[in-house]
Protein backbone atom coordinates (compact mmCIF):
# COMPACT_ATOMS: atom_id res chain seq x y z
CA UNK A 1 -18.88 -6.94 37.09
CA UNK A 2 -16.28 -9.79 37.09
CA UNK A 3 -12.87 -9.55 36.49
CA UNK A 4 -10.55 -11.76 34.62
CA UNK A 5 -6.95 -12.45 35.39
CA UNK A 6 -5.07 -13.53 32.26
CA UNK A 7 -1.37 -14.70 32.06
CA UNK A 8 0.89 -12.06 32.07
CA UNK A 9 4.19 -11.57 30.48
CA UNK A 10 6.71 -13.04 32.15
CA UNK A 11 9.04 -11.79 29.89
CA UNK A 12 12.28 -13.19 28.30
CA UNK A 13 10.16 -13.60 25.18
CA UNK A 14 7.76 -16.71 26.71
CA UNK A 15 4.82 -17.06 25.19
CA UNK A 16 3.48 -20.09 27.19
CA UNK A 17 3.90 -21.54 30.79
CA UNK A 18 2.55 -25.40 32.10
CA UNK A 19 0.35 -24.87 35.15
CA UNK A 20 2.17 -26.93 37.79
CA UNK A 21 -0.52 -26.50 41.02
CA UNK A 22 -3.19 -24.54 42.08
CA UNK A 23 -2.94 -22.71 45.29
CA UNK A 24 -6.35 -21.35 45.61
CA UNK A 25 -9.75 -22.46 45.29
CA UNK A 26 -12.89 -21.37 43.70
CA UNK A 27 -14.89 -19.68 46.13
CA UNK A 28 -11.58 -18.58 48.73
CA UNK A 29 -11.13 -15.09 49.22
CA UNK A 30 -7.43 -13.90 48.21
CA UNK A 31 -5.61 -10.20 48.82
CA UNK A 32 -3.58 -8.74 46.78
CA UNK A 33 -0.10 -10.16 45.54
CA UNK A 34 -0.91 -13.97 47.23
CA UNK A 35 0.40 -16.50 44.93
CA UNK A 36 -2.87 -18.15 42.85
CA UNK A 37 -0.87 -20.67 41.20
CA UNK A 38 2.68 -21.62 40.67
CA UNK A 39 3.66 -22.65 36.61
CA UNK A 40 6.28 -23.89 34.96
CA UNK A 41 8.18 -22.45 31.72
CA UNK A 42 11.13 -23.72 30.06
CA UNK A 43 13.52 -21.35 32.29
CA UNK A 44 11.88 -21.73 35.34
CA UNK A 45 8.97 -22.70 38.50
CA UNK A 46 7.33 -19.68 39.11
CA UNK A 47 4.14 -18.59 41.22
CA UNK A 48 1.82 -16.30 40.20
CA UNK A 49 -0.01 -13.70 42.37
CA UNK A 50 -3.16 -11.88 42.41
CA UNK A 51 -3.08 -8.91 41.18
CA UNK A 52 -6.02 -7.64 43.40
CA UNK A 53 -7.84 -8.57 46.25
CA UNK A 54 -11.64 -10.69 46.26
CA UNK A 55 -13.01 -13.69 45.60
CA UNK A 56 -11.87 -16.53 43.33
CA UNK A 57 -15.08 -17.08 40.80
CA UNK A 58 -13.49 -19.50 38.58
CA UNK A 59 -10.05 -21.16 37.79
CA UNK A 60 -9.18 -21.72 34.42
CA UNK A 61 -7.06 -24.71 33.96
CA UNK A 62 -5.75 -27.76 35.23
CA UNK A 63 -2.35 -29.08 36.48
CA UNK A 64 -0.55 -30.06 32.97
CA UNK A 65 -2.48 -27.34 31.00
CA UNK A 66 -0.24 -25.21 28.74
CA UNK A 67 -1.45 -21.57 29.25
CA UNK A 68 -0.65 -18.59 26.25
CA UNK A 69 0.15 -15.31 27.82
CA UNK A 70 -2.77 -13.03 27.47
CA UNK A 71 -5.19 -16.64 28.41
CA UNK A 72 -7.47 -16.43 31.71
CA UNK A 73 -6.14 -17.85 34.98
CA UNK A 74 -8.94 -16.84 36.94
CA UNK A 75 -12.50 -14.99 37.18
CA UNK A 76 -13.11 -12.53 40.09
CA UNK A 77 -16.51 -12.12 41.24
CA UNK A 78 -17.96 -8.90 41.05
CA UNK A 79 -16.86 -7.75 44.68
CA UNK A 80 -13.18 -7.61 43.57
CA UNK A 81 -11.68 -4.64 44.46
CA UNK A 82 -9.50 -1.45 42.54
CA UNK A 83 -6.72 -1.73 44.97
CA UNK A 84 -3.72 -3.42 42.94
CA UNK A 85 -1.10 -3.70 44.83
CA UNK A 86 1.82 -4.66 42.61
CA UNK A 87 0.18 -6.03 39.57
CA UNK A 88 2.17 -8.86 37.52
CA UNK A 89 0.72 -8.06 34.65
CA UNK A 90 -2.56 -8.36 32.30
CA UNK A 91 -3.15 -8.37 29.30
CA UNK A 92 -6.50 -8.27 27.38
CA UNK A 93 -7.44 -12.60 26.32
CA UNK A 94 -6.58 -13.19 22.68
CA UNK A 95 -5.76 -16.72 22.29
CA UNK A 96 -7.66 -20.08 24.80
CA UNK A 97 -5.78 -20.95 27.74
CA UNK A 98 -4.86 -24.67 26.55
CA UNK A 99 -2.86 -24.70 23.66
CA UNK A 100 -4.06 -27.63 21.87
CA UNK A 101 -1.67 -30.20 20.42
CA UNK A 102 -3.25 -30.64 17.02
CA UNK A 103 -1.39 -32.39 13.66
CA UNK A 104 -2.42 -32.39 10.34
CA UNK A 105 -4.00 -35.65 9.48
CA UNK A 106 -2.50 -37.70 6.61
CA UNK A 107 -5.78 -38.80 6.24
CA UNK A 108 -6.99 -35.60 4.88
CA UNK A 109 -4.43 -35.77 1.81
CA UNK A 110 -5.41 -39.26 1.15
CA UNK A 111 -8.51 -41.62 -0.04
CA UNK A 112 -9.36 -43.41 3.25
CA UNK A 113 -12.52 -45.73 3.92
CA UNK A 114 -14.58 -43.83 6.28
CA UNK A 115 -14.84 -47.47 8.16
CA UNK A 116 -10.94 -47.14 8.36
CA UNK A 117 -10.76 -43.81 9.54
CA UNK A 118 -13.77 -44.52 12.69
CA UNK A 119 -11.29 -47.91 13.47
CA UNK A 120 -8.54 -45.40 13.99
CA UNK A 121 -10.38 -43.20 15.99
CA UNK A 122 -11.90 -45.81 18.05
CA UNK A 123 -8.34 -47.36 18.50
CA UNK A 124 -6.63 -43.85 19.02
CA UNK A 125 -4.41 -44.41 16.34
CA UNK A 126 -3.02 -41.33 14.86
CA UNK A 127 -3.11 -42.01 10.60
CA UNK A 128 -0.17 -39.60 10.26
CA UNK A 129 2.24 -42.27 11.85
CA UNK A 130 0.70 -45.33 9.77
CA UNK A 131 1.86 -46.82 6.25
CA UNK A 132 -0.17 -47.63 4.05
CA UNK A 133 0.05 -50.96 2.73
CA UNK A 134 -2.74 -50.28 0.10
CA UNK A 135 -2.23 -49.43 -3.37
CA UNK A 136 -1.02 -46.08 -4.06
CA UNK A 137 0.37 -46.59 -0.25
CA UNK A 138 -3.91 -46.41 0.92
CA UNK A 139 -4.06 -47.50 4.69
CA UNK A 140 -6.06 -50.29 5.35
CA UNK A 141 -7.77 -51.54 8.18
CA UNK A 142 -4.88 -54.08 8.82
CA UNK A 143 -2.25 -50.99 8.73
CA UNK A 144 -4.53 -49.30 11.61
CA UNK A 145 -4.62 -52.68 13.50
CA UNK A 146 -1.21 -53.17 12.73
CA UNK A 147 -0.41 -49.91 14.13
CA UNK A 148 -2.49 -50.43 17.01
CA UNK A 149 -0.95 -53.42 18.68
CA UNK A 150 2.48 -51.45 18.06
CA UNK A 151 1.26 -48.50 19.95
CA UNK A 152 0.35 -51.17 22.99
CA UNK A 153 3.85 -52.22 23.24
CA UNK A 154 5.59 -49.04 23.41
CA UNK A 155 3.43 -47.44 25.51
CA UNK A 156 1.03 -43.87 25.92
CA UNK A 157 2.58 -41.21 24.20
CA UNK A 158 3.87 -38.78 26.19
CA UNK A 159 3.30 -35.19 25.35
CA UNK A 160 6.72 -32.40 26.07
CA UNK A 161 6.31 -30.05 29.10
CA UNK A 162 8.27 -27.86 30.03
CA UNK A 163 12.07 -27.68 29.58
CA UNK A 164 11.46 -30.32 26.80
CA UNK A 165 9.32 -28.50 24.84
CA UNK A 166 11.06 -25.78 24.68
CA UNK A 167 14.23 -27.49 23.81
CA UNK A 168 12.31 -29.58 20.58
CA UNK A 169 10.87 -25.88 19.81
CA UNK A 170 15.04 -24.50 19.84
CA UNK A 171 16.62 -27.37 18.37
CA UNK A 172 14.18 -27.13 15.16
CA UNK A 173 14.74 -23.40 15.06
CA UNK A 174 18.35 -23.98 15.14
CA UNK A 175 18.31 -26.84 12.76
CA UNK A 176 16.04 -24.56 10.20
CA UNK A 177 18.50 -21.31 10.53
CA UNK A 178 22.09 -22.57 11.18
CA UNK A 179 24.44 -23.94 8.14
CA UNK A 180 26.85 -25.93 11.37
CA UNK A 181 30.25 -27.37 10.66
CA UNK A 182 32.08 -29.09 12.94
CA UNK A 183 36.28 -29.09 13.33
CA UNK A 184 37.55 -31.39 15.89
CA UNK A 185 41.45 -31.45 17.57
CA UNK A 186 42.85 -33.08 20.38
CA UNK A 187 44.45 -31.86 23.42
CA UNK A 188 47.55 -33.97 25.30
CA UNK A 189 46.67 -32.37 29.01
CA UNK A 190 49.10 -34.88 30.82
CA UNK A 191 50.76 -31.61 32.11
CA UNK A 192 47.79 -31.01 34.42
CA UNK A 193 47.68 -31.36 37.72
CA UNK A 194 46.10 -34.64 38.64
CA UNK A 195 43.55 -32.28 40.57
CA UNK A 196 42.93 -29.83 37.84
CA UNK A 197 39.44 -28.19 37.26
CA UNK A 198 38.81 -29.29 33.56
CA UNK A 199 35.66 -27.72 33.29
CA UNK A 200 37.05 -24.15 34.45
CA UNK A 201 39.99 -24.70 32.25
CA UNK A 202 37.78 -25.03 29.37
CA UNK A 203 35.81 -22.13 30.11
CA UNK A 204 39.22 -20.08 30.33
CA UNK A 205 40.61 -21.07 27.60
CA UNK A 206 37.66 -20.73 25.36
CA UNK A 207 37.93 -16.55 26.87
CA UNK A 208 41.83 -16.59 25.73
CA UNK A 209 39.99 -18.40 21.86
CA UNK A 210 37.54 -15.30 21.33
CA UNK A 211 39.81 -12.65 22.20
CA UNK A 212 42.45 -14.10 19.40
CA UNK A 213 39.48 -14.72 17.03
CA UNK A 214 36.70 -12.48 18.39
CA UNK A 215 34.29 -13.45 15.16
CA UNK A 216 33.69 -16.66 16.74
CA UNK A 217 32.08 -14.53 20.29
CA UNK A 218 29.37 -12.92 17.82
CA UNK A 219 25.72 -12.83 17.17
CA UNK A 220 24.38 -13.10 14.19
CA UNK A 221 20.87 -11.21 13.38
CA UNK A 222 19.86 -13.50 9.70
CA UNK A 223 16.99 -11.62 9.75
CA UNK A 224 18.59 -8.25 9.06
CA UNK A 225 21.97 -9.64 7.90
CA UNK A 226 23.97 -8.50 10.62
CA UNK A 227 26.75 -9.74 12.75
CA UNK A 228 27.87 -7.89 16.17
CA UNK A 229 30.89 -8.87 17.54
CA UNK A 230 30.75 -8.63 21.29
CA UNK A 231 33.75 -7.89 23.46
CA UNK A 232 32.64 -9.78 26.84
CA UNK A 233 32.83 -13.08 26.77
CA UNK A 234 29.75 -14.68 28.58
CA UNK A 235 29.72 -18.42 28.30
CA UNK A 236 26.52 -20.69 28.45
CA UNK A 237 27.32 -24.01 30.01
CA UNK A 238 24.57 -26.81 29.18
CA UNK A 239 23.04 -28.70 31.92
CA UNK A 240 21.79 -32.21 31.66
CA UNK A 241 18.58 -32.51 33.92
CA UNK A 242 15.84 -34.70 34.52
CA UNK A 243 13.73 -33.01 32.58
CA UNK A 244 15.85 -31.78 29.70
CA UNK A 245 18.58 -29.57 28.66
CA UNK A 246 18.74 -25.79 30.52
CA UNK A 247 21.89 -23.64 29.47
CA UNK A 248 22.52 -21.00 32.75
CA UNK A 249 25.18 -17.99 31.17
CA UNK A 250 29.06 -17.99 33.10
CA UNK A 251 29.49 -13.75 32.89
CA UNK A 252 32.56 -11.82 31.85
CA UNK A 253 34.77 -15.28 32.41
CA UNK A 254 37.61 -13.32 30.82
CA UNK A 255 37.84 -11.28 33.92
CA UNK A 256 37.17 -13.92 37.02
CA UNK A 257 39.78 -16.05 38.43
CA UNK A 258 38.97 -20.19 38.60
CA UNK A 259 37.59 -20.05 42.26
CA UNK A 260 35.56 -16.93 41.16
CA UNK A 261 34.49 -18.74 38.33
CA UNK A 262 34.09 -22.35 40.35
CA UNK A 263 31.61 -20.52 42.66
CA UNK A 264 29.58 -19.11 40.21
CA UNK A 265 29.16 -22.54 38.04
CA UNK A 266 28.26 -24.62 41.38
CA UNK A 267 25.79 -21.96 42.38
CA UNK A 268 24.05 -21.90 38.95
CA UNK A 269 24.09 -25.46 38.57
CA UNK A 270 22.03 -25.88 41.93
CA UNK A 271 19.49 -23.39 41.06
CA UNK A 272 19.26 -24.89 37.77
CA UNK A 273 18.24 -28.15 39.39
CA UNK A 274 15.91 -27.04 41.96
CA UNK A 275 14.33 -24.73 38.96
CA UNK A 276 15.01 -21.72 40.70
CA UNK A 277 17.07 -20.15 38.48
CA UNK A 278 16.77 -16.28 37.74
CA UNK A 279 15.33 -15.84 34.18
CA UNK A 280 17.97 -13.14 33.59
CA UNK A 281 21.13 -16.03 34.24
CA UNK A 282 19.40 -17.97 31.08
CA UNK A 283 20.19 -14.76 28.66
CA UNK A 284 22.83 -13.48 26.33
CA UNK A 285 24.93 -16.06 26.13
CA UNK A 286 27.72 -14.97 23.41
CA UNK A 287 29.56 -18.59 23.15
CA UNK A 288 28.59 -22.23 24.53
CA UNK A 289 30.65 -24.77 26.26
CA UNK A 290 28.61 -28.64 25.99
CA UNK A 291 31.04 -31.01 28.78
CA UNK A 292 28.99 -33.88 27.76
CA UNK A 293 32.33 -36.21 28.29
CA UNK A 294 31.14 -36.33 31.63
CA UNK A 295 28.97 -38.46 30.46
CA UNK A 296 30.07 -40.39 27.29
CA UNK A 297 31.61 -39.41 23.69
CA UNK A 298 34.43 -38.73 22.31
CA UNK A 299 33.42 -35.69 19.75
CA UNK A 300 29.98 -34.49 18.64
CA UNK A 301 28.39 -32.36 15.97
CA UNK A 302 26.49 -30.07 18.45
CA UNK A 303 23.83 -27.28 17.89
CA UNK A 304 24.43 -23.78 17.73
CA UNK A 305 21.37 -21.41 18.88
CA UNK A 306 21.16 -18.66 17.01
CA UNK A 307 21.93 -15.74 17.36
CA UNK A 308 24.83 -17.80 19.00
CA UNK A 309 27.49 -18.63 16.49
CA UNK A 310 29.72 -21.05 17.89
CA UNK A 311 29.88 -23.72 20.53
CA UNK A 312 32.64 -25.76 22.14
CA UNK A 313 32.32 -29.49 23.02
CA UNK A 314 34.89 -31.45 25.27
CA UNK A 315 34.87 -35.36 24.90
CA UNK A 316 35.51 -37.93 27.53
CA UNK A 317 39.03 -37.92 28.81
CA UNK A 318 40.85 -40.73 28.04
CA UNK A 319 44.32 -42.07 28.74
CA UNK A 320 46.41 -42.99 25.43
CA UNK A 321 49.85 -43.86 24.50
CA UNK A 322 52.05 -41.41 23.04
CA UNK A 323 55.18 -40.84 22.11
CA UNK A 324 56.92 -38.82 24.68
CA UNK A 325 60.86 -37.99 23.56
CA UNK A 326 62.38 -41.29 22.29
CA UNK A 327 60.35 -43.44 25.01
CA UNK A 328 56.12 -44.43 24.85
CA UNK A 329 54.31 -42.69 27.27
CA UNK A 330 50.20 -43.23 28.58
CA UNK A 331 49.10 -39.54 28.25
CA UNK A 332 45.64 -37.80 29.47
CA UNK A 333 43.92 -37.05 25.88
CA UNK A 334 41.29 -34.36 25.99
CA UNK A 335 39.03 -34.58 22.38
CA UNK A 336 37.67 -31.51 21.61
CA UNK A 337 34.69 -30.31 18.59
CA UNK A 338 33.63 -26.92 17.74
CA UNK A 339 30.67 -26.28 15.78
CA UNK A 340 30.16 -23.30 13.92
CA UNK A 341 27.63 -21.48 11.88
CA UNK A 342 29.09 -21.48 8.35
CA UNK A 343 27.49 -18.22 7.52
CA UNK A 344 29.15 -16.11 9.15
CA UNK A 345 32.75 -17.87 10.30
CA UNK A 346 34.98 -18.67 8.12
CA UNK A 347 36.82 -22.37 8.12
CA UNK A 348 40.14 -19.85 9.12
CA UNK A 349 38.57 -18.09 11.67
CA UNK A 350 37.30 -21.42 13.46
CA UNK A 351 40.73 -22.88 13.03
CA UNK A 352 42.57 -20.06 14.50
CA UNK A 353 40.11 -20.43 17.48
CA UNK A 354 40.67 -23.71 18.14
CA UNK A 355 44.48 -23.41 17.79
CA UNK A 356 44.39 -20.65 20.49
CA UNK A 357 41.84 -23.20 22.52
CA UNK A 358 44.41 -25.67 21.92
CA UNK A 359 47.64 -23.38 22.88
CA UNK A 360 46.01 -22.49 25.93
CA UNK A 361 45.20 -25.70 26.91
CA UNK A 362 48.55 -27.77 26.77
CA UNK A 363 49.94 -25.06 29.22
CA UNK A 364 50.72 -26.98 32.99
């Protein structure tokens, strides 16, 4: 009898991976624990591999498919074998490998032609995004032609893979759950040496900010109304890739020393770029740091993840003049924003924070 191979859990919670390439073909003959396929999820690149040795009946799914866990990868023919070996996992199919991208039609809630509605089909025009110029705001024929010519010019829509996804799928999760405010201070770091690791200061001095306001290094269960307060501080740092944002965890930075510390972000910051990092370095953050200065900005209302409460923003660095004694002076300014989730922290308890952020900062 033949034997399917479903998705298997690959745990932190996915529910869905992107097949990125086949490595076998219907019809080859496989042993047990050679990679079948390699797939992508928000966290990582990973290959797959057979749980059992025999012959590949049937693949299920292309390059670009989106795969549920518990969905067929492959058929074995009937000569597959008990021996195991290490199995990944299997679980019994519940749901089709390809989840389908499929949005309400506007159409449905209103009175459209049928004529209309086969010129949007035939022009793939999705109603949803159309206005109606009609009465009563009914599409008409010119809306869908309209809307036509405007797809042309922008281009193909492009669906979200990968990272992407799952960053749209945790930003409107965050955006439905979190009530955010955002305080914002500045930080005169003309002290510094000219060579100073900004990015490891930061991380630093956001340790010394939770231990003299520990509410803000919490998580905050909304489903059962409770907050834990958590005594290591373990700091996501958010990565700007190609493909979107990934947010690899800094451990216990209250107890490492900056070259410690230095080592561990440049190592995590290459395997988040080649996609190899370990799924277990992309858990538990308790606080976030964004740098997105690097890049541009001056101060930012950024997005706390539950059960995150708090994150930590620094600005582009900027040289300003100051006064300095009785004389003008061109300073190093350092802008700084902290969002917060109202809920649970108080206004006080994100000041304080950021006052101990601040304290630790101006220090040489």
């Amino acid at each position: 009898m033949a034997r399917q191979f479903t998705l298997p859990d690959l745990g932190e919670g996915l529910e869905e991976a992107e097949i990125v390439s086949w490595l076998v073909n219907e019809g080859d003959h496989v042993i047990a624990n050679q990679p079948l396929l390699s797939v992508e999820t928000d966290k990582a690149v990973v290959e797959i591999p057979a749980p059992w040795s025999g012959t590949i009946a049937r693949r299920f799914g292309a390059n670009g498919d989106v795969v549920k866990v518990g969905a067929p990868l492959v058929e074995f023919s009937e000569e597959a074998g008990a021996d195991t070996g290490t199995i990944v996992g299997e679980v019994e199919q519940s749901e089709p490998a390809v989840h389908q991208r499929e949005a309400p039609s506007r159409g449905s809630r209103m009175q459209l032609l049928p004529a209309v509605r086969a010129l949007a089909r035939k022009l793939e025009v999705d109603l949803n995004l159309v206005h109606g110029s009609g009465p009563g705001g009914t599409i008409t024929r010119a809306d869908v032609e309209r809307a036509a010519r405007s797809l042309t010019e922008v281009g193909p829509a492009e669906p979200l893979k990968g990272m992407r996804r799952a960053m749209a799928q945790r930003m409107a999760l965050a955006h439905a759950q979190v009530v955010p405010t955002t305080v914002t201070d500045e930080i005169d770091i003309e002290a510094w040496s000219k060579d100073a690791d900004i990015t490891i200061r930061l991380v630093q001095a956001i340790a010394v900010g939770c231990q003299a306001e520990p509410s803000l290094n919490a998580w905050y269960n909304a489903e059962a109304g409770e907050r834990r307060l958590l005594k290591r501080v373990d700091i996501g740092i958010a990565v700007d890739l190609e493909g979107g944002l990934i947010v690899p965890v800094l451990r216990n930075v209250g107890e490492r020393d900056r070259a410690d510390l230095r080592a561990g972000l440049d190592r995590m910051r290459a395997d988040a770029a080649a996609r190899s990092i370990p799924p277990e370095e992309l858990r538990g953050a308790t606080i976030t740091l964004s740098n997105f200065g690097m890049i541009a900005g001056r101060f930012a209302s950024l997005v706390v993840v539950p059960p995150q409460v708090a994150i930590v923003g620094a600005g582009r660095l900027e040289r300003r003049v100051v006064a300095d004694g009785s004389q003008p002076a061109v300073h190093r300014i350092l802008p700084l924003s902290l969002t917060f989730d109202h809920r649970v922290v108080t206004g006080g308890e994100a000041a304080r924070f950021l006052a101990a952020l601040r304290s630790n900062l101006a220090k040489p």
